[in-house]
PDB file of N, CA and C in Angstrom:
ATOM      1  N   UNK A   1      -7.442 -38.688  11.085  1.00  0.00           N
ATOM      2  CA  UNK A   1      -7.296 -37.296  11.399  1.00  0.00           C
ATOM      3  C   UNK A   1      -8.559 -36.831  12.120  1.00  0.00           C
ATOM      4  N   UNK A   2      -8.256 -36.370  13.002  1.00  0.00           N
ATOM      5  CA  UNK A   2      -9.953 -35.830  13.633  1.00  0.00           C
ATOM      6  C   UNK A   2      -9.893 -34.384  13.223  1.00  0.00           C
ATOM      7  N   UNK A   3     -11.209 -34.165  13.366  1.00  0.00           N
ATOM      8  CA  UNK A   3     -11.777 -32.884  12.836  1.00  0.00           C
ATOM      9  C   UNK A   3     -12.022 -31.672  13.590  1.00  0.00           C
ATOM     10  N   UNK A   4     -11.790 -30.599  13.151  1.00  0.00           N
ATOM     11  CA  UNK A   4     -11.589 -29.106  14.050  1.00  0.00           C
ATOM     12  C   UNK A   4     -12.648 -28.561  14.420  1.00  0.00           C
ATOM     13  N   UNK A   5     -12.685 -27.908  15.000  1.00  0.00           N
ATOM     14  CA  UNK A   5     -13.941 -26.579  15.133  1.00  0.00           C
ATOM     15  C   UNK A   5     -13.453 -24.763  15.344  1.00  0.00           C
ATOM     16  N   UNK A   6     -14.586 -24.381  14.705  1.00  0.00           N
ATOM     17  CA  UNK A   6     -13.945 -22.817  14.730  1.00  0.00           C
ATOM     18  C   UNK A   6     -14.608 -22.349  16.098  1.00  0.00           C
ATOM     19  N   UNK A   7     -14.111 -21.162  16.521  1.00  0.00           N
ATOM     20  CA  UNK A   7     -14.569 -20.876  17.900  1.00  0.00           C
ATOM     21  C   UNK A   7     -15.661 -19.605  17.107  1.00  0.00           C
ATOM     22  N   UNK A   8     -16.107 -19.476  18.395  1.00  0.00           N
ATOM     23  CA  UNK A   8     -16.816 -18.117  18.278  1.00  0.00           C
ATOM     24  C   UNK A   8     -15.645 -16.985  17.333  1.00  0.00           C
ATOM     25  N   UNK A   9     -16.726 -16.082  16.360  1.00  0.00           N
ATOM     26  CA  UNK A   9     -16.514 -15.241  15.451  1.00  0.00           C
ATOM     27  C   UNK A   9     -15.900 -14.116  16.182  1.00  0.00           C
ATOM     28  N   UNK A  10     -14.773 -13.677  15.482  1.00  0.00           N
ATOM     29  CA  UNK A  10     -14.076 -12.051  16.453  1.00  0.00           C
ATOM     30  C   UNK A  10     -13.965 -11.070  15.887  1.00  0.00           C
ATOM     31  N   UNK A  11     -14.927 -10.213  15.463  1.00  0.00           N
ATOM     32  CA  UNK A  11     -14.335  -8.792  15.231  1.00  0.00           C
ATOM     33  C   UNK A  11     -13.543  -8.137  15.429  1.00  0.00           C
ATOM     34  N   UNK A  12     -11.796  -7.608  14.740  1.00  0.00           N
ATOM     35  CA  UNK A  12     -10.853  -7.082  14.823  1.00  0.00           C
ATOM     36  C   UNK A  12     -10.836  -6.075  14.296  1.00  0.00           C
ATOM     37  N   UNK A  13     -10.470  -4.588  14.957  1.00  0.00           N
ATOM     38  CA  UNK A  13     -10.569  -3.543  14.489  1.00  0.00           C
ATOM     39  C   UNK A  13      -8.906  -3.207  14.473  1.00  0.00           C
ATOM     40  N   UNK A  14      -8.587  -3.289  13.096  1.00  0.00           N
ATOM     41  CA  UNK A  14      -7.311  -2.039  12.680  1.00  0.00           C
ATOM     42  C   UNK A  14      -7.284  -0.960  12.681  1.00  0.00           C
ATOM     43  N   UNK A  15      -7.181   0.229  13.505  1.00  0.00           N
ATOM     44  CA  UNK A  15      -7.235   1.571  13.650  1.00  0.00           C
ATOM     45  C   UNK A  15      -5.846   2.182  14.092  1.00  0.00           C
ATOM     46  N   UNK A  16      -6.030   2.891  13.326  1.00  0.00           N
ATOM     47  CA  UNK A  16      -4.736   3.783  14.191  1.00  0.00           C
ATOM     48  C   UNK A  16      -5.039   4.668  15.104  1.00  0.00           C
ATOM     49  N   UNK A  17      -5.057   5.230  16.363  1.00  0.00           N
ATOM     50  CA  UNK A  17      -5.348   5.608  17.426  1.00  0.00           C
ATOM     51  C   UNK A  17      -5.428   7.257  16.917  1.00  0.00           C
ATOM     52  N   UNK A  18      -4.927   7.965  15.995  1.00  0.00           N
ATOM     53  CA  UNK A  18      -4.817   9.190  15.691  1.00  0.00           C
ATOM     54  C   UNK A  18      -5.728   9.848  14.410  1.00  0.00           C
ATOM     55  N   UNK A  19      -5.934   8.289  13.893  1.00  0.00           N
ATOM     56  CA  UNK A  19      -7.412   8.592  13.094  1.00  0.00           C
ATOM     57  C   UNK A  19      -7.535   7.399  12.153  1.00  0.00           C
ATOM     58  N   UNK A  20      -9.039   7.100  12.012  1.00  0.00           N
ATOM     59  CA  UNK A  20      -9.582   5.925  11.894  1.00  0.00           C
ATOM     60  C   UNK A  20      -9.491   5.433  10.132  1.00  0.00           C
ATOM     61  N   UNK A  21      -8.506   4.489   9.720  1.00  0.00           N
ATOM     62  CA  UNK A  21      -8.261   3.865   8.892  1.00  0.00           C
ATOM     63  C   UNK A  21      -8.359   2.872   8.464  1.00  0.00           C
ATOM     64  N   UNK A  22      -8.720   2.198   7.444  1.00  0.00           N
ATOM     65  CA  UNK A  22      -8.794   0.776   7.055  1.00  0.00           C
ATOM     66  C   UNK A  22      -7.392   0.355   6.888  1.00  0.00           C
ATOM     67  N   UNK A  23      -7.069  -0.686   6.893  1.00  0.00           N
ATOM     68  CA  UNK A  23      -6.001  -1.442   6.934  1.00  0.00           C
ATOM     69  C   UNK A  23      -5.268  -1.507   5.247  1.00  0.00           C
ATOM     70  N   UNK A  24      -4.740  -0.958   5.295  1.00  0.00           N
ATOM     71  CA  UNK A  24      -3.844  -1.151   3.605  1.00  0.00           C
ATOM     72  C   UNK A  24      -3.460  -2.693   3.102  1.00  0.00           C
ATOM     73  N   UNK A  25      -2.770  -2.907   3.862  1.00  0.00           N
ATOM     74  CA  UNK A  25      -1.811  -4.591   3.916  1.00  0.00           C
ATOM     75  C   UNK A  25      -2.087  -5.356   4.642  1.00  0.00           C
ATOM     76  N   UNK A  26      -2.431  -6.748   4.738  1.00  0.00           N
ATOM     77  CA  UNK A  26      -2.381  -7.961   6.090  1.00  0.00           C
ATOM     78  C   UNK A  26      -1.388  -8.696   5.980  1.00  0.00           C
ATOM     79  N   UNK A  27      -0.632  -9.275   7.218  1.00  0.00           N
ATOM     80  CA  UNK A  27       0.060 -10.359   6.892  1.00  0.00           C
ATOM     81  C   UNK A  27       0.095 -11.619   7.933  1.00  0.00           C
ATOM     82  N   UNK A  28       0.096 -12.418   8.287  1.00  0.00           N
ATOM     83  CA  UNK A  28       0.400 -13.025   9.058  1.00  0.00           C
ATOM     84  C   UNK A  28       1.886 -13.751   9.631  1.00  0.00           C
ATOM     85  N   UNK A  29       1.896 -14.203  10.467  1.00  0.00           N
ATOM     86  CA  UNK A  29       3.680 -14.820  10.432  1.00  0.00           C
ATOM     87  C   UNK A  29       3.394 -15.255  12.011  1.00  0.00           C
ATOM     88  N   UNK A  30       4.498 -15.915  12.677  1.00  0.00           N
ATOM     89  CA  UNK A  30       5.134 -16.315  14.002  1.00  0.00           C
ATOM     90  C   UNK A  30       5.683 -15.201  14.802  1.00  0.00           C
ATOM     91  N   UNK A  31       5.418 -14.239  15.483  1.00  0.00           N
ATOM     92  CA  UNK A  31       5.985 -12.872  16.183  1.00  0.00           C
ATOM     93  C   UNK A  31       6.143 -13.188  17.776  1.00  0.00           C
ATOM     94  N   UNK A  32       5.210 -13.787  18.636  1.00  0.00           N
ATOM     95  CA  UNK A  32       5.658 -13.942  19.724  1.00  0.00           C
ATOM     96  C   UNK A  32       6.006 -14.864  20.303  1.00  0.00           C
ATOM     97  N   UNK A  33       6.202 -16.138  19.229  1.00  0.00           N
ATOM     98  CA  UNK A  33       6.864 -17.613  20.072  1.00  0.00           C
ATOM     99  C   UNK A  33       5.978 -18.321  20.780  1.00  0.00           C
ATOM    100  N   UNK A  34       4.783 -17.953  20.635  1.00  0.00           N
ATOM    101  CA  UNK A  34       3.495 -19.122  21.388  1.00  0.00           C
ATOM    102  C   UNK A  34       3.783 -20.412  20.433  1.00  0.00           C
ATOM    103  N   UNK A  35       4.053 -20.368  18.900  1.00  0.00           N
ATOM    104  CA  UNK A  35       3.565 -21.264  17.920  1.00  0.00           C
ATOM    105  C   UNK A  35       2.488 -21.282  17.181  1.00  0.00           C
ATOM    106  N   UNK A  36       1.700 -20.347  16.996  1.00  0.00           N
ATOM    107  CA  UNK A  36       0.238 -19.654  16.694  1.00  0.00           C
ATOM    108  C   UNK A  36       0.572 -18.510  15.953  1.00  0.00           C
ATOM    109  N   UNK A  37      -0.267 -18.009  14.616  1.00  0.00           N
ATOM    110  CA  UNK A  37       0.182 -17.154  13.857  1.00  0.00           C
ATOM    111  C   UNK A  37      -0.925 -15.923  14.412  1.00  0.00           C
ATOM    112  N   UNK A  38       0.229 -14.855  14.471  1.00  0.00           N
ATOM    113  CA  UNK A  38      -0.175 -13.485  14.696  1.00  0.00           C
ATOM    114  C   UNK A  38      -0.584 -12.806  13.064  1.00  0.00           C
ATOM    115  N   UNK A  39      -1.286 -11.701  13.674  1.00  0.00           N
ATOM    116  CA  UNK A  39      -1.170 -11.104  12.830  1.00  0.00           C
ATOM    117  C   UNK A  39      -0.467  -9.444  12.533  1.00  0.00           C
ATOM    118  N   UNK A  40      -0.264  -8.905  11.107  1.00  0.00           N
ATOM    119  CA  UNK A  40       0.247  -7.168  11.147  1.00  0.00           C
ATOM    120  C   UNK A  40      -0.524  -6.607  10.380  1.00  0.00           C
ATOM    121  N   UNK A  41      -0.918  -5.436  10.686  1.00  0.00           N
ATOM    122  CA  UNK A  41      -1.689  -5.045   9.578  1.00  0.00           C
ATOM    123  C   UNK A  41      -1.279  -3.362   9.229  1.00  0.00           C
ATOM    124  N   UNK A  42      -0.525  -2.556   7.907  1.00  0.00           N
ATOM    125  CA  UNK A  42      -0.188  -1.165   7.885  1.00  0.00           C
ATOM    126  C   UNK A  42      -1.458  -0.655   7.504  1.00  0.00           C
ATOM    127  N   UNK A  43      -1.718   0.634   8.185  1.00  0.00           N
ATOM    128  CA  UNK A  43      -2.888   1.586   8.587  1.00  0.00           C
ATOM    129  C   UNK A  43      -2.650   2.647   8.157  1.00  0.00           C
ATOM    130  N   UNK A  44      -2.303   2.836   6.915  1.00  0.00           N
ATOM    131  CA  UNK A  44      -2.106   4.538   6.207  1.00  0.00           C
ATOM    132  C   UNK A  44      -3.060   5.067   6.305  1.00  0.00           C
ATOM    133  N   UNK A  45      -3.527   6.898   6.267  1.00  0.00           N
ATOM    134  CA  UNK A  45      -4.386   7.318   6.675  1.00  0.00           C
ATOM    135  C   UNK A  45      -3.770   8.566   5.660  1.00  0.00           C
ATOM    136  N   UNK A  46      -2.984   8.741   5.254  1.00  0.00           N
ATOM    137  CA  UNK A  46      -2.462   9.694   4.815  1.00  0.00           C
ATOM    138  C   UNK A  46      -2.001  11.196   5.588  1.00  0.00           C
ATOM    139  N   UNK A  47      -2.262  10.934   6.800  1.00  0.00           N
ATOM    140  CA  UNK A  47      -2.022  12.300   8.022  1.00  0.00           C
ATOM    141  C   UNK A  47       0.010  12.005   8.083  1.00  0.00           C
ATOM    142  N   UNK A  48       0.358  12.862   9.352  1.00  0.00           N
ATOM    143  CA  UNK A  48       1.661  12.737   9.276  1.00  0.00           C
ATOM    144  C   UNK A  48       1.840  11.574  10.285  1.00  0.00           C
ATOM    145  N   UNK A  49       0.931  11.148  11.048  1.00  0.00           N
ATOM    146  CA  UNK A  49       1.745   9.808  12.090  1.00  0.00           C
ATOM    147  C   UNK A  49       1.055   8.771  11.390  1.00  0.00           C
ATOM    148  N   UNK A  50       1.951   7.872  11.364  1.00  0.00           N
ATOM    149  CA  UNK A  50       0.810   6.769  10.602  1.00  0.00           C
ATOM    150  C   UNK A  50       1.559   5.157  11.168  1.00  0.00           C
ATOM    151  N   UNK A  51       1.314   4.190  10.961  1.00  0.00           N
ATOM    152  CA  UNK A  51       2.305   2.534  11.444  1.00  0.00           C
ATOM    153  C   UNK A  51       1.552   1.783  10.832  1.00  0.00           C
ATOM    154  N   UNK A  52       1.113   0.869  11.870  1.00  0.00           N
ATOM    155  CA  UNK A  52       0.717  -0.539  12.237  1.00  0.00           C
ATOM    156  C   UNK A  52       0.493  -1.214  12.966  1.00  0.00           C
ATOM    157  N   UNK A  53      -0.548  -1.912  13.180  1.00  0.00           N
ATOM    158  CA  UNK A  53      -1.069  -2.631  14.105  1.00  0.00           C
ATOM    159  C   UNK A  53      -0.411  -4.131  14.442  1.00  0.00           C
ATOM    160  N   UNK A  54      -0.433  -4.720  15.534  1.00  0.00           N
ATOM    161  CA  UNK A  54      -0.085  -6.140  15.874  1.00  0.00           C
ATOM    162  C   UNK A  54      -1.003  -6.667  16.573  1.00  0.00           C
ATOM    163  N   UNK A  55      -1.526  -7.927  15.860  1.00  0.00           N
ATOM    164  CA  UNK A  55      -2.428  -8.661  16.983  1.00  0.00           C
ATOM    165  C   UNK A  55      -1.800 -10.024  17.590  1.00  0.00           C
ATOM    166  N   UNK A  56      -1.628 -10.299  18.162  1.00  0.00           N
ATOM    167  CA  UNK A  56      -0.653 -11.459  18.531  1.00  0.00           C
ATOM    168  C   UNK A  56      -2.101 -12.158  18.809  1.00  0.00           C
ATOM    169  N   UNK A  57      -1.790 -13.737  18.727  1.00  0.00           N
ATOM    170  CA  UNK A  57      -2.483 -14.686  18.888  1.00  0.00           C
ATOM    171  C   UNK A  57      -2.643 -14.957  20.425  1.00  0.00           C
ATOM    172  N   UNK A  58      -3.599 -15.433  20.747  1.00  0.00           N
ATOM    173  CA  UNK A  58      -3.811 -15.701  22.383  1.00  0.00           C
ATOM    174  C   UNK A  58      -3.281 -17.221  22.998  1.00  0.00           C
ATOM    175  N   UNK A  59      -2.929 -17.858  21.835  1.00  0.00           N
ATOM    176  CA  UNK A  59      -2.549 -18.924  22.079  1.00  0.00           C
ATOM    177  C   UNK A  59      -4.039 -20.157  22.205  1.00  0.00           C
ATOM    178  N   UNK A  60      -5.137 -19.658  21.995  1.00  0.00           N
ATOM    179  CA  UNK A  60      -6.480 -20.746  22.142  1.00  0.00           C
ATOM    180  C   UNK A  60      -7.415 -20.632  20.888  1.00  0.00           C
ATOM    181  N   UNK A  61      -6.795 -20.393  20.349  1.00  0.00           N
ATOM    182  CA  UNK A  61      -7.839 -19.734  18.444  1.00  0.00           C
ATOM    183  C   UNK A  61      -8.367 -18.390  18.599  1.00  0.00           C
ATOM    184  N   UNK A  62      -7.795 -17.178  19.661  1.00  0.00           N
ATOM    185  CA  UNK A  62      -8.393 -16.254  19.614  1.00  0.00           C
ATOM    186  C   UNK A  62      -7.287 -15.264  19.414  1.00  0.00           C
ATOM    187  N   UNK A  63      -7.573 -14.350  19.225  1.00  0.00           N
ATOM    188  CA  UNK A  63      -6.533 -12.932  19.481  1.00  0.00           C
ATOM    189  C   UNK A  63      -6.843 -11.708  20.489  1.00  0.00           C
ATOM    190  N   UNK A  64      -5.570 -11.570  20.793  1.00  0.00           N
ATOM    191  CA  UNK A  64      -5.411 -10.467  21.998  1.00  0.00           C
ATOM    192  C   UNK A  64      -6.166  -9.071  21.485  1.00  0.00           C
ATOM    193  N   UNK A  65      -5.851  -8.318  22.242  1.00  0.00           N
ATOM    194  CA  UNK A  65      -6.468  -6.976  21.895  1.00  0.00           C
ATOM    195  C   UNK A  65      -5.147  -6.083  20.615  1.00  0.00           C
ATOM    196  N   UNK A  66      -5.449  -5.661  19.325  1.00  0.00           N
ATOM    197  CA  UNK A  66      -4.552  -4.766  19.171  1.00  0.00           C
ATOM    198  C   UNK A  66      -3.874  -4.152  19.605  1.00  0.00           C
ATOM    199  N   UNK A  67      -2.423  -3.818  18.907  1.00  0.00           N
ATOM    200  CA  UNK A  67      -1.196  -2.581  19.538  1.00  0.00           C
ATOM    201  C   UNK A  67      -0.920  -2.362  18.278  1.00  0.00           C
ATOM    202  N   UNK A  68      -1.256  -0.799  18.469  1.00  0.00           N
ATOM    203  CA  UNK A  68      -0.591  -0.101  17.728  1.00  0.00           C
ATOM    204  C   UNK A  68       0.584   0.425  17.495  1.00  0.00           C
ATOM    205  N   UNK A  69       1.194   0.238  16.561  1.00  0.00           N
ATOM    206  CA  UNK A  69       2.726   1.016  16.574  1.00  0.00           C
ATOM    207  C   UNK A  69       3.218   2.426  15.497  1.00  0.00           C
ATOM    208  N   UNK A  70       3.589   3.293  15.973  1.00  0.00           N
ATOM    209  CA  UNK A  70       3.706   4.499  15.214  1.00  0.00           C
ATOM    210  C   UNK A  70       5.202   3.948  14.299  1.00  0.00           C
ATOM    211  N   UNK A  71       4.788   4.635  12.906  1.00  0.00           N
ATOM    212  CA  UNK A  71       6.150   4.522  11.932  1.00  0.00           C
ATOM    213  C   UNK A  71       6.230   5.170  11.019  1.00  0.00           C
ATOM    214  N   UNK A  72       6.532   5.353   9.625  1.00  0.00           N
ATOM    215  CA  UNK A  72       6.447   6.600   8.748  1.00  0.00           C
ATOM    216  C   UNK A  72       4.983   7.159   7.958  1.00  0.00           C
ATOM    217  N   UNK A  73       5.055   8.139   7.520  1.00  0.00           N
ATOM    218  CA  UNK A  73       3.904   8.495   7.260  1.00  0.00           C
ATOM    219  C   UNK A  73       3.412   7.436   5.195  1.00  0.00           C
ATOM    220  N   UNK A  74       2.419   7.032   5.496  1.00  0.00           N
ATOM    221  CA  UNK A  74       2.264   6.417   4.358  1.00  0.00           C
ATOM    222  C   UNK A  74       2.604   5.265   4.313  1.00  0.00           C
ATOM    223  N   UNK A  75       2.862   4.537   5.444  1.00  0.00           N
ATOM    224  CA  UNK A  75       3.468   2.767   5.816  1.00  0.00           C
ATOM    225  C   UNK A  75       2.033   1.934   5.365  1.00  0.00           C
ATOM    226  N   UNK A  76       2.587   1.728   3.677  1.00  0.00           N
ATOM    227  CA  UNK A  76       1.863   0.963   3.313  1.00  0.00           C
ATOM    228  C   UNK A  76       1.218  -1.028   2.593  1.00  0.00           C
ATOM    229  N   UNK A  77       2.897  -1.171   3.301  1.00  0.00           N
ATOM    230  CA  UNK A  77       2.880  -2.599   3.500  1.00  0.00           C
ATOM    231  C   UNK A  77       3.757  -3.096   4.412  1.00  0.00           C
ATOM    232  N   UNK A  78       3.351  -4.308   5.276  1.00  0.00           N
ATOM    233  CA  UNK A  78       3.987  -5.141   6.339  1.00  0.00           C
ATOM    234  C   UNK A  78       4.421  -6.407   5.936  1.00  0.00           C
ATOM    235  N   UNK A  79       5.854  -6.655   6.572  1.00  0.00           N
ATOM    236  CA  UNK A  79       5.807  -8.055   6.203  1.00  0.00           C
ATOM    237  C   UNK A  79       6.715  -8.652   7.775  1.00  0.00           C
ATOM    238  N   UNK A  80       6.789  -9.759   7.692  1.00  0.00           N
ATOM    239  CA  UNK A  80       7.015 -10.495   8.918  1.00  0.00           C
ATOM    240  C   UNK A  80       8.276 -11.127   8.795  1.00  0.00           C
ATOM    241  N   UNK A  81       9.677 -10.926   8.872  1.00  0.00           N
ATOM    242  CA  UNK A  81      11.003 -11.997   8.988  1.00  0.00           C
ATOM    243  C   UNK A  81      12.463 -11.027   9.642  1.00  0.00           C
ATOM    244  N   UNK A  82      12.640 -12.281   9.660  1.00  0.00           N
ATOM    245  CA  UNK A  82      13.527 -12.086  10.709  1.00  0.00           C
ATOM    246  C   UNK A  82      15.161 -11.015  10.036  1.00  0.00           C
ATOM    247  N   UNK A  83      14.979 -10.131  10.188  1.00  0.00           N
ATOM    248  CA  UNK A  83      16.222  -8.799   9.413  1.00  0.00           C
ATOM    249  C   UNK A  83      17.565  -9.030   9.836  1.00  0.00           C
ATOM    250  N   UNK A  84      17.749  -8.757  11.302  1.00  0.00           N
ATOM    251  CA  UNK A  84      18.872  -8.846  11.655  1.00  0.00           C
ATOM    252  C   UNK A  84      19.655 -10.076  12.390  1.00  0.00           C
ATOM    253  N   UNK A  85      19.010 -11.280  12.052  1.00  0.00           N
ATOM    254  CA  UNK A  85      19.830 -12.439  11.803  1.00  0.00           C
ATOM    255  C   UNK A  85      19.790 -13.448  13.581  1.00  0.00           C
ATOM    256  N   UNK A  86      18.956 -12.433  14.312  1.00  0.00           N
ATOM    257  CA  UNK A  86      19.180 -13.062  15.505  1.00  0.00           C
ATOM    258  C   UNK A  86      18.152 -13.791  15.950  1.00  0.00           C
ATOM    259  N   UNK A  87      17.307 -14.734  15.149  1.00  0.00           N
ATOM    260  CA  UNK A  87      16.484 -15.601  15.536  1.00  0.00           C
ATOM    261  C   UNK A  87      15.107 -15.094  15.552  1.00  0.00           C
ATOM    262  N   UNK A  88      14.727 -13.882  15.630  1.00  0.00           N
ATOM    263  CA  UNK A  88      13.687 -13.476  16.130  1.00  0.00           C
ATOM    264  C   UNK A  88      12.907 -12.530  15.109  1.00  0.00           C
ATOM    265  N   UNK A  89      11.538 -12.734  14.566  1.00  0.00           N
ATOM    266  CA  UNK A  89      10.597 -12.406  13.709  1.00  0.00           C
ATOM    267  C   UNK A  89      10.797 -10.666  13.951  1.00  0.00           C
ATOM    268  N   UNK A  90      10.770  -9.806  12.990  1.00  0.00           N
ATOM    269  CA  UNK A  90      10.402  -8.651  12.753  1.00  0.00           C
ATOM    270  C   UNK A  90       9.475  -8.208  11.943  1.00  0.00           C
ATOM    271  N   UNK A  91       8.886  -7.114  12.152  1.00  0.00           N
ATOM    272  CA  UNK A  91       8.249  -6.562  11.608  1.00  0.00           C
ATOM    273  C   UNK A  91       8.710  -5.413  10.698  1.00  0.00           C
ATOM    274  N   UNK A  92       8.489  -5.299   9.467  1.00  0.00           N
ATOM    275  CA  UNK A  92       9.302  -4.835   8.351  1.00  0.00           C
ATOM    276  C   UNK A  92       7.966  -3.876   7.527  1.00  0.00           C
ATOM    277  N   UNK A  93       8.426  -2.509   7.663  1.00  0.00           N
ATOM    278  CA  UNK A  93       7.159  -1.833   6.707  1.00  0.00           C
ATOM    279  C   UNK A  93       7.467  -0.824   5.693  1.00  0.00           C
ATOM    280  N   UNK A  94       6.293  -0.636   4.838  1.00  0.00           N
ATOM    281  CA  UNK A  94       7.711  -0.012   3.787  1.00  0.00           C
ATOM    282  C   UNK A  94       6.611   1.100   3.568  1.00  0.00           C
ATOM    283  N   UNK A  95       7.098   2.378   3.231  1.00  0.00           N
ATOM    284  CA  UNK A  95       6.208   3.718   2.830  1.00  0.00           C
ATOM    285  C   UNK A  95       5.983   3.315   0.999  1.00  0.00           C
ATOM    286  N   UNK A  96       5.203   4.079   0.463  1.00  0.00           N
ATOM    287  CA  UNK A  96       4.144   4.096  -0.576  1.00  0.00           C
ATOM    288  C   UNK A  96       5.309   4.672  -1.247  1.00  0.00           C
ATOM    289  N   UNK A  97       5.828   6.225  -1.286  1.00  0.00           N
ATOM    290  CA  UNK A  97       6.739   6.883  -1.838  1.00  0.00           C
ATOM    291  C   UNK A  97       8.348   6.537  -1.719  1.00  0.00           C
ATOM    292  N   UNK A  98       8.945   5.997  -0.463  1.00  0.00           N
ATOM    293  CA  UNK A  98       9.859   5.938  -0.102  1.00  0.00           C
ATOM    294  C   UNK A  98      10.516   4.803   0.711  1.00  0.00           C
ATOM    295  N   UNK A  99      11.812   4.405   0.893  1.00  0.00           N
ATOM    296  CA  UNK A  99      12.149   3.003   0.729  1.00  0.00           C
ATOM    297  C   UNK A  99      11.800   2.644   2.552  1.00  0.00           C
ATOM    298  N   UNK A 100      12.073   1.378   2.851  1.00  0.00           N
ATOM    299  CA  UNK A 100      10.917   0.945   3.622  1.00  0.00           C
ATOM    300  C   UNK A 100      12.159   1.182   4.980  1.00  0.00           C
ATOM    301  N   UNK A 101      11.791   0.782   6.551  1.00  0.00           N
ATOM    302  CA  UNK A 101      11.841   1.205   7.471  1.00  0.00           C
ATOM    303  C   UNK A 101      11.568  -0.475   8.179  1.00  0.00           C
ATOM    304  N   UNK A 102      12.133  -0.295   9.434  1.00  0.00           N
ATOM    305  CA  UNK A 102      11.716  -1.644  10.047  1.00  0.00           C
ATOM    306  C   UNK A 102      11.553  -1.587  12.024  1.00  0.00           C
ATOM    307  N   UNK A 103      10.900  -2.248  12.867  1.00  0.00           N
ATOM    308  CA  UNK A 103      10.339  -2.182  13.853  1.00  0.00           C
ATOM    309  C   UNK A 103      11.078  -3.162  14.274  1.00  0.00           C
ATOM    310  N   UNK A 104      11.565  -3.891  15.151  1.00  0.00           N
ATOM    311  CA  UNK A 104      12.025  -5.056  15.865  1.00  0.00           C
ATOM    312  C   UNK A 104      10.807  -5.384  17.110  1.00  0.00           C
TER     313      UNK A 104
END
């Protein structure tokens, strides 16, 4: 087996664009079909717009720049599979108070 190396260190910032939050939940999973695990991360803030972030993998041990995605207020966990049966990874988030919501 030969042996790996890590690349240079990357600072990833989870923010939500409408005000600055730490990340509630992480998850990782397969989202854009490179073969490389992305990542999701839900960004509650407790204001009324609130989501989640996506970092998709760059495909070379690094990650792209964040995207943010708007979703219910209080989206406080993410998870990664496939919902509606057609092959393709979703993103699934669920509010703190109330039953959960999903992104394709």
């Amino acid at each position: 087996m030969e042996a790996g190396t890590f690349g240079a260190a990357e600072i990833i910032l989870f923010t939500n664009p409408n005000y600055v939050s730490n990340p509630k939940e992480l998850t990782t999973g397969f989202i854009n079909g490179d073969g490389f695990p992305d990542i999701v991360a839900a960004v509650p803030s407790g204001r009324a717009i609130e989501g989640f972030v996506v970092v998709n993998s760059n495909g070379s041990g690094g990650f792209n720049t964040p995207v943010y995605y708007e979703a219910s207020q209080q989206t406080f966990d993410v998870a990664i599979v496939d919902l509606d049966g057609d092959g393709d990874r979703d993103v699934h988030y669920a509010r703190k108070l109330l039953s959960g919501g999903h992104c394709s």
